[in-house]
Protein backbone atom coordinates (compact mmCIF):
# COMPACT_ATOMS: atom_id res chain seq x y z
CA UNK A 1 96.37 97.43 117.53
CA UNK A 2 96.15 98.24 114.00
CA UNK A 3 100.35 97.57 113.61
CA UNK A 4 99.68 94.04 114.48
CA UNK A 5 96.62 93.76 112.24
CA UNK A 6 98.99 95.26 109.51
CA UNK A 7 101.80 93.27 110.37
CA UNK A 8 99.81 90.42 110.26
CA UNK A 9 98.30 90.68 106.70
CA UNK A 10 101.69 91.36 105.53
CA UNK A 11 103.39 88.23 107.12
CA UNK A 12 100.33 86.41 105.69
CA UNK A 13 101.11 87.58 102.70
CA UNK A 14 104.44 87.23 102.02
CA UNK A 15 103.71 83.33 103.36
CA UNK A 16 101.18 83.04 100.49
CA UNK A 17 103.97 83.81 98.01
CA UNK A 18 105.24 80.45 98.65
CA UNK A 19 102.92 78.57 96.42
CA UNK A 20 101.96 79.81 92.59
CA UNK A 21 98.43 79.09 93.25
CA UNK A 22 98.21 81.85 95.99
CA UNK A 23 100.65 84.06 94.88
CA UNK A 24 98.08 86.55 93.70
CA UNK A 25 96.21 86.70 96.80
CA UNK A 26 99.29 86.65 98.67
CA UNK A 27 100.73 89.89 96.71
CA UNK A 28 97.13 91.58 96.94
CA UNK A 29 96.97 90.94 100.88
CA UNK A 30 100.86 91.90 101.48
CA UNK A 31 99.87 95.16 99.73
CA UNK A 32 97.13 95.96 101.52
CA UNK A 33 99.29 95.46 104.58
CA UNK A 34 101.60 97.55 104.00
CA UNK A 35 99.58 100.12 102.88
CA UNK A 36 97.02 100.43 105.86
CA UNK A 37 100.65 100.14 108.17
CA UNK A 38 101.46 103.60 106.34
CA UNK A 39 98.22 105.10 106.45
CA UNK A 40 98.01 104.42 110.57
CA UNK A 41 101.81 105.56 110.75
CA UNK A 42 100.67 108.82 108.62
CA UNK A 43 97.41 109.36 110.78
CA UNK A 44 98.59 108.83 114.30
């Protein structure tokens, strides 16, 4: 469950890098992805 939550925020992400406005927000929820993907891959 929490690899499709991760996967999620990261493919929300990298959509919200499409427009300058939301870039930022885009790059800070694409990171925090990615990084909670790693931290469930590291803890399981």
């Amino acid at each position: 469950m929490a690899y499709i939550f991760s996967a999620m925020l990261f493919i929300f992400g990298l959509k919200m890098l499409g427009s300058p406005k939301t870039a930022r927000k885009g790059n800070l929820l694409s990171s925090v992805g990615m990084l909670s993907a790693v931290l469930v891959t590291l803890l399981d």
